[in-house]
N, C-alpha and C. Protein backbone atom coordinates (compact mmCIF):
# COMPACT_ATOMS: atom_id res chain seq x y z
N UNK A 1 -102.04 73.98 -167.59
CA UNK A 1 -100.64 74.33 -167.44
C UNK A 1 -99.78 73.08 -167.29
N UNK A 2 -100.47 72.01 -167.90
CA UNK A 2 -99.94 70.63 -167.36
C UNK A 2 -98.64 70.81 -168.72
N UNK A 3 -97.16 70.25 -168.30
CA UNK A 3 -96.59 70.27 -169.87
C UNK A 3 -96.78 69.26 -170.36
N UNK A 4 -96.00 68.75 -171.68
CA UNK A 4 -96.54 67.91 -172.72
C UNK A 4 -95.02 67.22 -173.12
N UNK A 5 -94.63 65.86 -173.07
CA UNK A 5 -93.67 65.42 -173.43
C UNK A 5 -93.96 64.42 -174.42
N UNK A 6 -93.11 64.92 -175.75
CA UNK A 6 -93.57 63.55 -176.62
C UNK A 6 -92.40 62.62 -176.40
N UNK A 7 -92.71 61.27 -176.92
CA UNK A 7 -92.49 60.47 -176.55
C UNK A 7 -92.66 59.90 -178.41
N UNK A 8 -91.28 58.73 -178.51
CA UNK A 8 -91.53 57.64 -180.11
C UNK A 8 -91.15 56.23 -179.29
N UNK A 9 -91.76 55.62 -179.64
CA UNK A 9 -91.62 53.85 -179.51
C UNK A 9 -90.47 53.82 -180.66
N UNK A 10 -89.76 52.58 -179.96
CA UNK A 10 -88.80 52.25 -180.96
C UNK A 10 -89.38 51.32 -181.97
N UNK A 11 -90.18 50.65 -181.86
CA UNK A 11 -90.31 49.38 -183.01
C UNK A 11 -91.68 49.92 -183.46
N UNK A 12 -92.69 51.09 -183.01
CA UNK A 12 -93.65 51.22 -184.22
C UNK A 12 -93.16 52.67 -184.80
N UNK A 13 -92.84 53.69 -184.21
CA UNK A 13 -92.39 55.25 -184.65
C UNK A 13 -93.79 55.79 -184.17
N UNK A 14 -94.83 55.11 -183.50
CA UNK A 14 -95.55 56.13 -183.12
C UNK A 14 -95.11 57.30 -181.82
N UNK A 15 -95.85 58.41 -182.25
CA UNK A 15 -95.30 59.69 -181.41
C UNK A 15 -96.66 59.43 -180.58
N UNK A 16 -96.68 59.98 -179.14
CA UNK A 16 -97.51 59.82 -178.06
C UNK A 16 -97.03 61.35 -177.35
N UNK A 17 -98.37 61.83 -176.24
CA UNK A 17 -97.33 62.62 -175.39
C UNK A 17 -97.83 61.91 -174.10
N UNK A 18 -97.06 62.57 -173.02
CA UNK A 18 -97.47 61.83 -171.69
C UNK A 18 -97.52 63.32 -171.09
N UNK A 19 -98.75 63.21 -169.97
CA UNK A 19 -98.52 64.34 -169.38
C UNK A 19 -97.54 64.90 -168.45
N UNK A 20 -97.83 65.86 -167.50
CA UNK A 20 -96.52 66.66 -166.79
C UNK A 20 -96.55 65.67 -165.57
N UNK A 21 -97.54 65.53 -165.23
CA UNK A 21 -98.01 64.32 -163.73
C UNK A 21 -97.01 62.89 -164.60
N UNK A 22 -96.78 62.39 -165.56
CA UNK A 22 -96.13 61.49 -165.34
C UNK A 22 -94.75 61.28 -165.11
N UNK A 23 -94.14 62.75 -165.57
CA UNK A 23 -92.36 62.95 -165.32
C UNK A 23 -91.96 64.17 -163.98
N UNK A 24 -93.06 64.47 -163.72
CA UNK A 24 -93.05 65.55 -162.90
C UNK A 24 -92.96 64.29 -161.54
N UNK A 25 -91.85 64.96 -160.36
CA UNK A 25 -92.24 64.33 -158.73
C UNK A 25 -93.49 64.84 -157.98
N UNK A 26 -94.46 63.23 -157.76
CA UNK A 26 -95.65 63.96 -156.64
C UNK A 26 -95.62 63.56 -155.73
N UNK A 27 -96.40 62.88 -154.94
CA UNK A 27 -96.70 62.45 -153.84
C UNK A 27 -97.63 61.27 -153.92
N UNK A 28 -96.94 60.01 -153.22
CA UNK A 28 -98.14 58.96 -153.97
C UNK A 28 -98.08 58.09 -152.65
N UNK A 29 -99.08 57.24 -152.10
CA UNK A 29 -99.16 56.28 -151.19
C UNK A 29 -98.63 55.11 -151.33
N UNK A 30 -98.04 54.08 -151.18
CA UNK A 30 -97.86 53.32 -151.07
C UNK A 30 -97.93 52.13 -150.35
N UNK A 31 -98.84 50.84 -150.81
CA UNK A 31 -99.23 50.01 -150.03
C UNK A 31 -98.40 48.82 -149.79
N UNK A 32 -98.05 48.20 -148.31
CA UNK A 32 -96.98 47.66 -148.11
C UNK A 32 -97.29 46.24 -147.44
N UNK A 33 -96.82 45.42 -147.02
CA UNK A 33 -97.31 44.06 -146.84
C UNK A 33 -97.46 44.62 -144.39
N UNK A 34 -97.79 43.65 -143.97
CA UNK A 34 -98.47 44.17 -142.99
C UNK A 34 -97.41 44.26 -142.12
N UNK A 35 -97.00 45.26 -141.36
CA UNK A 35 -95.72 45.53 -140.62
C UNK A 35 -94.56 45.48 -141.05
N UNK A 36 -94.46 45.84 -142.17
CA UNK A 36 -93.22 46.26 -143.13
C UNK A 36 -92.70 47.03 -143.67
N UNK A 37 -93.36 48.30 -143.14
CA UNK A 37 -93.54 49.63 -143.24
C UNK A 37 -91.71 50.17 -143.31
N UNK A 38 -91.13 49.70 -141.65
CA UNK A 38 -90.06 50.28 -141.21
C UNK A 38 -89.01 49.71 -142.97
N UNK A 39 -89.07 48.39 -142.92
CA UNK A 39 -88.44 47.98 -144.00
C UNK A 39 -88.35 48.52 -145.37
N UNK A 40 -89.59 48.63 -145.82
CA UNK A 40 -89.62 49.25 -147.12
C UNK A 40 -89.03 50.69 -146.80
N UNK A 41 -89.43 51.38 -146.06
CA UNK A 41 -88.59 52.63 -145.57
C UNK A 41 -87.12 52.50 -146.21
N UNK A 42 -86.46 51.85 -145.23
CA UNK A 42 -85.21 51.39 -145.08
C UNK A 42 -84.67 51.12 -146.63
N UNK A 43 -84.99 49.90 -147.63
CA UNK A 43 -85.06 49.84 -148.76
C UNK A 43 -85.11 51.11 -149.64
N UNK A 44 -85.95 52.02 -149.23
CA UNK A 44 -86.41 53.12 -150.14
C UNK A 44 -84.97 54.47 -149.52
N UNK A 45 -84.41 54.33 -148.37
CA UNK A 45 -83.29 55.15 -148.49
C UNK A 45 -82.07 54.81 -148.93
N UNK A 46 -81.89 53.12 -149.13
CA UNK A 46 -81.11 52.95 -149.97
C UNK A 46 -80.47 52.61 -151.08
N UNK A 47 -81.96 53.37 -151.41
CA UNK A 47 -82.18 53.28 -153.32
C UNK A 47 -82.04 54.69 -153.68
N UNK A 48 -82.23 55.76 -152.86
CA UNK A 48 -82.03 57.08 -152.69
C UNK A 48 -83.88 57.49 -153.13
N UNK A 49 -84.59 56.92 -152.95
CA UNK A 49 -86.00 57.40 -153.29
C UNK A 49 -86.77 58.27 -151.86
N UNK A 50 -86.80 59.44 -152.38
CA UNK A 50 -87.40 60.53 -151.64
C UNK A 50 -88.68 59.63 -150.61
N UNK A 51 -88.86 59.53 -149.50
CA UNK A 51 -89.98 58.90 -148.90
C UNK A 51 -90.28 59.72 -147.19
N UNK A 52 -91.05 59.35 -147.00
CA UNK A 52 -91.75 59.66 -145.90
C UNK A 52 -92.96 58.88 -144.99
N UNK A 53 -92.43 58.53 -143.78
CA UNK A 53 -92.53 57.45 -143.06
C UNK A 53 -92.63 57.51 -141.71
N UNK A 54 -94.11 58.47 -141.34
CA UNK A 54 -93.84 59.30 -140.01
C UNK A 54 -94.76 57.97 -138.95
N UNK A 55 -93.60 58.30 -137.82
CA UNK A 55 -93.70 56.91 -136.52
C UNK A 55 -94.27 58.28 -135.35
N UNK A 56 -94.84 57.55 -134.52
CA UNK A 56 -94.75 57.80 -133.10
C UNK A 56 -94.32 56.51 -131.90
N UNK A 57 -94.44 57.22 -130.81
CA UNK A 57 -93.71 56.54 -129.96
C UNK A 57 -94.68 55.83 -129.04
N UNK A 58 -94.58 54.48 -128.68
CA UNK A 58 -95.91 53.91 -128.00
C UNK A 58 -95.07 52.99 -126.94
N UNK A 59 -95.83 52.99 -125.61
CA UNK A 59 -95.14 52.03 -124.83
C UNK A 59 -96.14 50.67 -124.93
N UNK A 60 -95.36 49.73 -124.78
CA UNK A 60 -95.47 48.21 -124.09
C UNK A 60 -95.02 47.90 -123.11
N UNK A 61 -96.31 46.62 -122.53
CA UNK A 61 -96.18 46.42 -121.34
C UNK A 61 -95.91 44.79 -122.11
N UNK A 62 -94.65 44.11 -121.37
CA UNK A 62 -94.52 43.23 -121.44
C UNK A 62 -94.39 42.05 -120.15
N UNK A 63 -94.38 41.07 -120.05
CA UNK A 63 -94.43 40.32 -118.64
C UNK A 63 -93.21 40.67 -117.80
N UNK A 64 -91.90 41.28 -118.36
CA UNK A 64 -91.12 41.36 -117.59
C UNK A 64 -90.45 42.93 -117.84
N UNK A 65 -90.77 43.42 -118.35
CA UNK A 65 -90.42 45.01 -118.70
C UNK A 65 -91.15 45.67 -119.54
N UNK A 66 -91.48 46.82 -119.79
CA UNK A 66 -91.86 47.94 -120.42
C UNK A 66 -90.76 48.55 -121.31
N UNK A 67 -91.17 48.60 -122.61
CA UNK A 67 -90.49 48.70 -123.71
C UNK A 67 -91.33 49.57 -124.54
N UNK A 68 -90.43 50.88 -125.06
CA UNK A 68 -90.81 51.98 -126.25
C UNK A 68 -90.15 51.86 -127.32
N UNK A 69 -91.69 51.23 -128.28
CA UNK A 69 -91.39 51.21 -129.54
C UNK A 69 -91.56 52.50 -130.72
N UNK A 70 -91.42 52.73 -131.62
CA UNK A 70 -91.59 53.32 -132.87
C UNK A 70 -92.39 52.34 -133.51
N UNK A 71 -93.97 53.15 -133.95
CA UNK A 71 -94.42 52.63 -135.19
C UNK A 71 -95.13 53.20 -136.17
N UNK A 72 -95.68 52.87 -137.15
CA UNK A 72 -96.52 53.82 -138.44
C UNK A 72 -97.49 54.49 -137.84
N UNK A 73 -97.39 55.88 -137.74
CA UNK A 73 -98.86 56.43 -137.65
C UNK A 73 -99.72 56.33 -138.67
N UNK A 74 -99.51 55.76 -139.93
CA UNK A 74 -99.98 55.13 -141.07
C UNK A 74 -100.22 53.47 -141.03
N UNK A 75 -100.38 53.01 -140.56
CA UNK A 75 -100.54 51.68 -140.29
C UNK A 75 -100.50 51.06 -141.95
N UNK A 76 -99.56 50.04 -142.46
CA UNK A 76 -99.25 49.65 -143.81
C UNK A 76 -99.43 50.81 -144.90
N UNK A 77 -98.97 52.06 -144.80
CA UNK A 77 -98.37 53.00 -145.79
C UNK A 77 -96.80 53.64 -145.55
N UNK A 78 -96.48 53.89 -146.61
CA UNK A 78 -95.30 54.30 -146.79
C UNK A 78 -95.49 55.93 -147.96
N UNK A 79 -95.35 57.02 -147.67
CA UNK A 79 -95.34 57.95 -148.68
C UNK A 79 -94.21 57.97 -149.32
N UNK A 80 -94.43 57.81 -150.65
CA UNK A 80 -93.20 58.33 -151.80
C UNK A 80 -93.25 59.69 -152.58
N UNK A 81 -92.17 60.33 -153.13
CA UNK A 81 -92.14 61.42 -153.97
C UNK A 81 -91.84 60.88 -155.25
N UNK A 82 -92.05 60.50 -156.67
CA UNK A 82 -91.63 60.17 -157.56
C UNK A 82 -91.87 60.78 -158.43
N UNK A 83 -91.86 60.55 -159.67
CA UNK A 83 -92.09 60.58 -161.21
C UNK A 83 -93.41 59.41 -161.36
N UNK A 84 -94.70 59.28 -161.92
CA UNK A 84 -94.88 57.97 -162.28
C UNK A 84 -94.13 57.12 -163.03
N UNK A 85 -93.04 57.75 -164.36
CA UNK A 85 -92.53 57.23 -164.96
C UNK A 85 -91.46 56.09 -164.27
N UNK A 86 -91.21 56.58 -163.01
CA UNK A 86 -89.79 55.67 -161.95
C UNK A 86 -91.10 54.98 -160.92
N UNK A 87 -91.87 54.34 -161.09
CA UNK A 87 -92.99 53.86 -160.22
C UNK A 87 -92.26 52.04 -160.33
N UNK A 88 -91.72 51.87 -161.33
CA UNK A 88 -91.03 50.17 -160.95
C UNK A 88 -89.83 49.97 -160.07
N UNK A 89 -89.59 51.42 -160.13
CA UNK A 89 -88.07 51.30 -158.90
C UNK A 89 -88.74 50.96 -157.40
N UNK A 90 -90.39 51.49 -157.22
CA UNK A 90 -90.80 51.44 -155.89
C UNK A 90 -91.28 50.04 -156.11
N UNK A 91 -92.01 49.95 -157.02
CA UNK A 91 -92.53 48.28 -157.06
C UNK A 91 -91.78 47.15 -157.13
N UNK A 92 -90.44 47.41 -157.42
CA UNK A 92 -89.35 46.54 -157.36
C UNK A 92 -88.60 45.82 -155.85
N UNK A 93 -89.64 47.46 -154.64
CA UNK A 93 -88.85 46.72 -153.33
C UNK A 93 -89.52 45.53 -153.03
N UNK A 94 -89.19 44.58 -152.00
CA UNK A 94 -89.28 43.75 -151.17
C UNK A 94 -90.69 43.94 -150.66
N UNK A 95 -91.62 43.37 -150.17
CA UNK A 95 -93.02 43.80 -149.46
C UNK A 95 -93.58 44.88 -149.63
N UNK A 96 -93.38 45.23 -151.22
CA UNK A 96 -94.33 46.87 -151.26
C UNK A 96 -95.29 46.07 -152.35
N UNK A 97 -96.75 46.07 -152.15
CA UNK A 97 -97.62 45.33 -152.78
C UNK A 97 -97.83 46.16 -154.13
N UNK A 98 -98.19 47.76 -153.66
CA UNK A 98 -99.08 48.72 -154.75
C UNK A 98 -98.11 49.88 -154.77
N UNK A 99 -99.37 50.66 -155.50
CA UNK A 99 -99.16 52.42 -155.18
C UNK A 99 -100.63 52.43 -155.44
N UNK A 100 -101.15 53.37 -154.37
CA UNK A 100 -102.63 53.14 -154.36
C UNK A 100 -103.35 54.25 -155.29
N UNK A 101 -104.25 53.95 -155.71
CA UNK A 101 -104.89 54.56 -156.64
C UNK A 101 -106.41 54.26 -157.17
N UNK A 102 -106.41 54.62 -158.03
CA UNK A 102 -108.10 54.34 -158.71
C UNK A 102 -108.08 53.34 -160.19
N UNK A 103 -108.55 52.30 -160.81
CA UNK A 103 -108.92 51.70 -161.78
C UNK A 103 -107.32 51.07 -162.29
N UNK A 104 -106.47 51.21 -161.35
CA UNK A 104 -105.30 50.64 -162.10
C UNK A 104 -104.02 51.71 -161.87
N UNK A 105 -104.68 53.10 -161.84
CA UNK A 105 -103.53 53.89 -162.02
C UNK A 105 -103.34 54.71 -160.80
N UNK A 106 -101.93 55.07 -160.33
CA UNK A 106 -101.46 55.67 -158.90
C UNK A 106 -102.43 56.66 -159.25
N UNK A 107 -102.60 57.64 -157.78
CA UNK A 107 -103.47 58.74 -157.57
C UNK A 107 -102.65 59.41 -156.82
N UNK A 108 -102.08 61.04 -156.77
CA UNK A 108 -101.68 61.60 -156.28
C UNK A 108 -101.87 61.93 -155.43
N UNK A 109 -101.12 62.50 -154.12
CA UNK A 109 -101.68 63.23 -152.49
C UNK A 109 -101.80 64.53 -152.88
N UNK A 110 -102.36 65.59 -152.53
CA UNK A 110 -102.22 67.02 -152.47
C UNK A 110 -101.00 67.28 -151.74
N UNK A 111 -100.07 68.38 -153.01
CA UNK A 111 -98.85 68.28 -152.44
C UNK A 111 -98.45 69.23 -151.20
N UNK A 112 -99.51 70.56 -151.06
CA UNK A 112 -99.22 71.40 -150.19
C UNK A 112 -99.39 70.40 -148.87
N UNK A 113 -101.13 69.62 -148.76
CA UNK A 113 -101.14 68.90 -147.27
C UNK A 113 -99.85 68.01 -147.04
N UNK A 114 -99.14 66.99 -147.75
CA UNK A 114 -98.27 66.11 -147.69
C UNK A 114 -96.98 67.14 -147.39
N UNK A 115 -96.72 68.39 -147.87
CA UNK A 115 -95.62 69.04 -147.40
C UNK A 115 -95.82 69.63 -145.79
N UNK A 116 -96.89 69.74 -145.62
CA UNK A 116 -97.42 70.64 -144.15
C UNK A 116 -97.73 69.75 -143.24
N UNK A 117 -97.96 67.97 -143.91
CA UNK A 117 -97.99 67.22 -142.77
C UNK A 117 -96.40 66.60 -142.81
N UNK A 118 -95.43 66.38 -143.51
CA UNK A 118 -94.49 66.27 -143.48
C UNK A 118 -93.31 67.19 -142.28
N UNK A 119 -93.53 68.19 -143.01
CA UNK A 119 -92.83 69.41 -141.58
C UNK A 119 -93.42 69.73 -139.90
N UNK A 120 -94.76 69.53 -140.11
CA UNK A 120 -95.46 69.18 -138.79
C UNK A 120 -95.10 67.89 -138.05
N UNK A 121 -95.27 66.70 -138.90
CA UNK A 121 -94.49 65.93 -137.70
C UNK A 121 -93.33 65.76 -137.59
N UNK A 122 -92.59 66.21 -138.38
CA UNK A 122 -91.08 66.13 -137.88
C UNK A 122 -90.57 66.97 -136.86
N UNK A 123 -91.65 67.73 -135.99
CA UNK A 123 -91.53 68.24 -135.26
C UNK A 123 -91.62 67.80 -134.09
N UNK A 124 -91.90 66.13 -134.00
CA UNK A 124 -92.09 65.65 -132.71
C UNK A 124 -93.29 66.07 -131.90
N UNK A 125 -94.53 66.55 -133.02
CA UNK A 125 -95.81 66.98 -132.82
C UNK A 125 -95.98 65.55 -131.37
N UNK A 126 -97.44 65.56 -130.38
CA UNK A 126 -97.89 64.37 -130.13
C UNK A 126 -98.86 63.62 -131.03
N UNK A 127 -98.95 62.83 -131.47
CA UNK A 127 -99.73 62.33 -132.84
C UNK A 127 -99.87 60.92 -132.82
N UNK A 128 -101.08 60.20 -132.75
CA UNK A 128 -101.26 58.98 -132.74
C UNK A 128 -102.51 58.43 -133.73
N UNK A 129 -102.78 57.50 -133.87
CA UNK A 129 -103.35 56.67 -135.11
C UNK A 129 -104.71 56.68 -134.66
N UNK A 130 -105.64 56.96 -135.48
CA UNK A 130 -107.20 57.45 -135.05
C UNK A 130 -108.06 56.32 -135.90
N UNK A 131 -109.03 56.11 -135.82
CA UNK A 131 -110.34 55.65 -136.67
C UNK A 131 -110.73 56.70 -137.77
N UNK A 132 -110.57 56.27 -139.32
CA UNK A 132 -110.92 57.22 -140.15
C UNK A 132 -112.35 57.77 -139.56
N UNK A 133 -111.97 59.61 -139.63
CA UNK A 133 -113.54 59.85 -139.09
C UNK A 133 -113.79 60.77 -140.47
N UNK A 134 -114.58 61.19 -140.75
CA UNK A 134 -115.01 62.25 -141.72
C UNK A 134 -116.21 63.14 -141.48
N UNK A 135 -117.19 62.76 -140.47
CA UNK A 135 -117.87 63.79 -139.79
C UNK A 135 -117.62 64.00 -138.42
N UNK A 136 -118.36 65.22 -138.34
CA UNK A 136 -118.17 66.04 -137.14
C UNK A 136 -117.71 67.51 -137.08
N UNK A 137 -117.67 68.05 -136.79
CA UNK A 137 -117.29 69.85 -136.08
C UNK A 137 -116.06 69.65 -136.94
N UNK A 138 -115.79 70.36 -138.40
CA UNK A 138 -114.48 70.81 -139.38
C UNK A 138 -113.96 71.80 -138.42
N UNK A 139 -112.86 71.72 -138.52
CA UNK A 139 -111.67 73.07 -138.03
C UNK A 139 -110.96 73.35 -138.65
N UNK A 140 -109.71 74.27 -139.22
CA UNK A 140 -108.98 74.14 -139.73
C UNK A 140 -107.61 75.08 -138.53
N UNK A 141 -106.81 74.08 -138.85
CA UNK A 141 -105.50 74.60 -138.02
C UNK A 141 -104.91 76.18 -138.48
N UNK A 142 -104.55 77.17 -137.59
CA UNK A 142 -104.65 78.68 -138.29
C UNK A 142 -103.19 79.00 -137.88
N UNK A 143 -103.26 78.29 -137.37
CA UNK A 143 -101.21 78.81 -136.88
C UNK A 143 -100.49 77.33 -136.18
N UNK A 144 -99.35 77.57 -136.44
CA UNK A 144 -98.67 76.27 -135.71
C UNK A 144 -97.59 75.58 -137.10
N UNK A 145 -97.05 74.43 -136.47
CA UNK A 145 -96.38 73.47 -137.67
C UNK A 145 -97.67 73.42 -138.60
N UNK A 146 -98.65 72.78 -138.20
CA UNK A 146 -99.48 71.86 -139.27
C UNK A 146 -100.68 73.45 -139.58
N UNK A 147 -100.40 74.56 -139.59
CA UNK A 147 -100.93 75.46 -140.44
C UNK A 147 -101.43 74.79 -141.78
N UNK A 148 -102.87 75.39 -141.65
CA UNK A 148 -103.37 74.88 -143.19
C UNK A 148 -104.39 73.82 -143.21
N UNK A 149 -104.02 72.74 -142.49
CA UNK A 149 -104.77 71.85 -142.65
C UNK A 149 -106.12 71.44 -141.59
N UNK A 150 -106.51 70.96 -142.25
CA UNK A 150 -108.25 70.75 -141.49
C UNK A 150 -108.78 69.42 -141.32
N UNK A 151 -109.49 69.47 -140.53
CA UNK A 151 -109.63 67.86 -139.85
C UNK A 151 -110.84 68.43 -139.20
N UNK A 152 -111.15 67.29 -138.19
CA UNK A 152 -112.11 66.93 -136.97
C UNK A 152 -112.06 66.87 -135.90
N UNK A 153 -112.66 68.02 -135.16
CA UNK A 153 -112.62 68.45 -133.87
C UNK A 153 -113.03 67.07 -132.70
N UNK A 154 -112.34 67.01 -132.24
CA UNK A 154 -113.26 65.36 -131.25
C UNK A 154 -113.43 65.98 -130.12
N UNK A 155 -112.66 66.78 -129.19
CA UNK A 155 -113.41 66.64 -127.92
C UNK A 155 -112.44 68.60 -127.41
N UNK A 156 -113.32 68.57 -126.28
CA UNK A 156 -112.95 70.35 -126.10
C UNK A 156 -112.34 70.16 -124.68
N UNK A 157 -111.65 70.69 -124.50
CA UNK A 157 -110.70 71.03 -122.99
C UNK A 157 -109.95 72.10 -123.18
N UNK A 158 -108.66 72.52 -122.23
CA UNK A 158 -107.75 73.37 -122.69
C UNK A 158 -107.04 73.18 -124.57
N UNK A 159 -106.60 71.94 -124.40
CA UNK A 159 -106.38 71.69 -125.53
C UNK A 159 -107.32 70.75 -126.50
N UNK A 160 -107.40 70.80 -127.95
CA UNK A 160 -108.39 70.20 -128.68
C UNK A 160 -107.47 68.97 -129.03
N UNK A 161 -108.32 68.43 -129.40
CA UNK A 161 -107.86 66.59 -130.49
C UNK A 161 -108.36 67.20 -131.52
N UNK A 162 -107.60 66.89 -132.45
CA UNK A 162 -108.26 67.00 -133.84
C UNK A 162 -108.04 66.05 -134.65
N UNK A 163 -108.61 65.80 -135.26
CA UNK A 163 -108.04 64.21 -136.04
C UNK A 163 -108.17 64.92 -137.67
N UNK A 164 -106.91 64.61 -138.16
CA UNK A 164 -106.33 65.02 -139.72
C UNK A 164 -106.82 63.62 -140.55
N UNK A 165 -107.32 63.47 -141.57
CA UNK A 165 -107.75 62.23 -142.25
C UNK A 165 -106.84 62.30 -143.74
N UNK A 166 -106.39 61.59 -143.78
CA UNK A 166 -105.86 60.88 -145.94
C UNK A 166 -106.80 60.58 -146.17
N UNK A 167 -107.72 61.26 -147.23
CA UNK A 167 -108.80 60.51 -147.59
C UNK A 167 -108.04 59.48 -148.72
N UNK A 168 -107.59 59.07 -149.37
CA UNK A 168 -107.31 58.39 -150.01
C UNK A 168 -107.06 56.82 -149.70
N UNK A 169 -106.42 57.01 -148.67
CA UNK A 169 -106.18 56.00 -147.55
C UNK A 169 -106.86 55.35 -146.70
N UNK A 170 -107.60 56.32 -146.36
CA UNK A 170 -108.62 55.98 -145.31
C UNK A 170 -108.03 55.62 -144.03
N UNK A 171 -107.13 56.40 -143.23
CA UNK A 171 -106.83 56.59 -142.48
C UNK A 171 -106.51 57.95 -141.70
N UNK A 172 -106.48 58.05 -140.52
CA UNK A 172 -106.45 59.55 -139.94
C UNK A 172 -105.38 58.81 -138.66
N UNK A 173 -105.23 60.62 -138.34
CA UNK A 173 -104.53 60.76 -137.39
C UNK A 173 -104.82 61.79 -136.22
N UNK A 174 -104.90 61.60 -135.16
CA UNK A 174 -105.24 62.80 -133.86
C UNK A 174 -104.24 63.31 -132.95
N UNK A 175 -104.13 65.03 -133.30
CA UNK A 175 -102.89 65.78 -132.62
C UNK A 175 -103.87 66.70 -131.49
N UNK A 176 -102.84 66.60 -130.64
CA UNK A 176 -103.53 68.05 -129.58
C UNK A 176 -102.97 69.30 -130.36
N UNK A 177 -104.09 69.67 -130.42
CA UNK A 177 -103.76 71.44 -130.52
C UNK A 177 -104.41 72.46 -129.59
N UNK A 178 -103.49 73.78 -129.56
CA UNK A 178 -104.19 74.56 -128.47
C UNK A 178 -105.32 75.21 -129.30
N UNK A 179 -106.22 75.33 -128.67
CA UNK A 179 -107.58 75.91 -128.83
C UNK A 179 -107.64 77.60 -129.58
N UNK A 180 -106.72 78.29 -129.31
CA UNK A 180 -106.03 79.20 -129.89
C UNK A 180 -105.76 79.45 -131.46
N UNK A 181 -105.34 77.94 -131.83
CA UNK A 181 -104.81 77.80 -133.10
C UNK A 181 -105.41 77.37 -134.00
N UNK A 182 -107.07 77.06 -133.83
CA UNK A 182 -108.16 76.47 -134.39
C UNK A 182 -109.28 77.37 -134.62
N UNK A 183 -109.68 77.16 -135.87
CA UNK A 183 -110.92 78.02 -136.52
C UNK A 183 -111.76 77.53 -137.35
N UNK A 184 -112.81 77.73 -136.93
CA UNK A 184 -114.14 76.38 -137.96
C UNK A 184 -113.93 76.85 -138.62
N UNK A 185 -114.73 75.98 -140.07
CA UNK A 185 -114.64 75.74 -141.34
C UNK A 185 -116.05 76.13 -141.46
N UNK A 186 -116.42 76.75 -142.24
CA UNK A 186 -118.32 77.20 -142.48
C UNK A 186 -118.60 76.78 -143.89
């Protein structure tokens, strides 16, 4: 069901098509130089490019005060929505190295998880930056913001940790959820 756009070069007349993934908006990672996350952000809203750039809140202890910062729960990613065809407008910012992918070419996120982790943390979920895990006790979240998605159970109390992973990335993330709202995966 992918569509089909042809396409002519001006200086040979050959006809080509490109698929629907290259004019169609997906969801793509983006790799950024190391703590430059907030920036390229910044850059990317005022280019008007759809992005997503979810922080939590962490304290520091410093020698003379305690200070709350904002930072990547993605540690050097930045999510974009694009076209591949508009992929030089992102490569054009300031400290954005890539768009991550396989053999050369971007690789898409799954757009339902990237929409369900998108609306989940903008909810001011609690959510902090985990060690990619990939085994252990699967769950999948059954009600809540982050409905849908499935991760790794880490530890049992009133409320669970679950750690959500990008495999692409190779990074995860761990939210409390109530115990209620969780149902293994078989």
């Amino acid at each position: 069901m992918t569509q089909a756009v042809a396409v002519q070069a001006e200086d040979s007349g050959v006809v080509g098509e490109l698929s629907g993934s290259y004019v169609q908006p997906r969801w793509y990672a983006v790799y950024t130089c190391a703590h430059h996350e907030k920036r390229v952000a910044c850059q990317m809203r005022e280019r008007s490019i759809e992005h997503f750039l979810p922080l939590y809140r962490s304290v520091r202890r410093w020698s003379d005060r305690r200070v709350q910062i904002d930072l990547p729960l993605f540690p050097g990613y930045v999510f974009v929505r694009l076209a591949l065809c508009d992929r030089l407008d992102v490569l054009a910012i300031p400290s954005v190295v890539r768009l991550v992918g396989f053999n050369g070419m971007p690789t898409a996120l799954p757009e339902e998880e990237m929409e369900v982790l998108r609306s989940g943390l903008s909810q001011r979920l609690r959510a902090a930056p985990h060690p990619f895990l990939t085994t252990g006790r699967q769950v999948r979240i059954k009600s809540g913001s982050l409905q849908g998605l499935e991760g790794v159970l880490l530890r049992r109390k009133s409320n669970q940790r679950v750690v959500l992973s990008v495999a692409l990335i190779q990074r995860s993330i761990a939210v409390d959820i109530d115990s209620m709202d969780l149902e293994e995966v078989v």
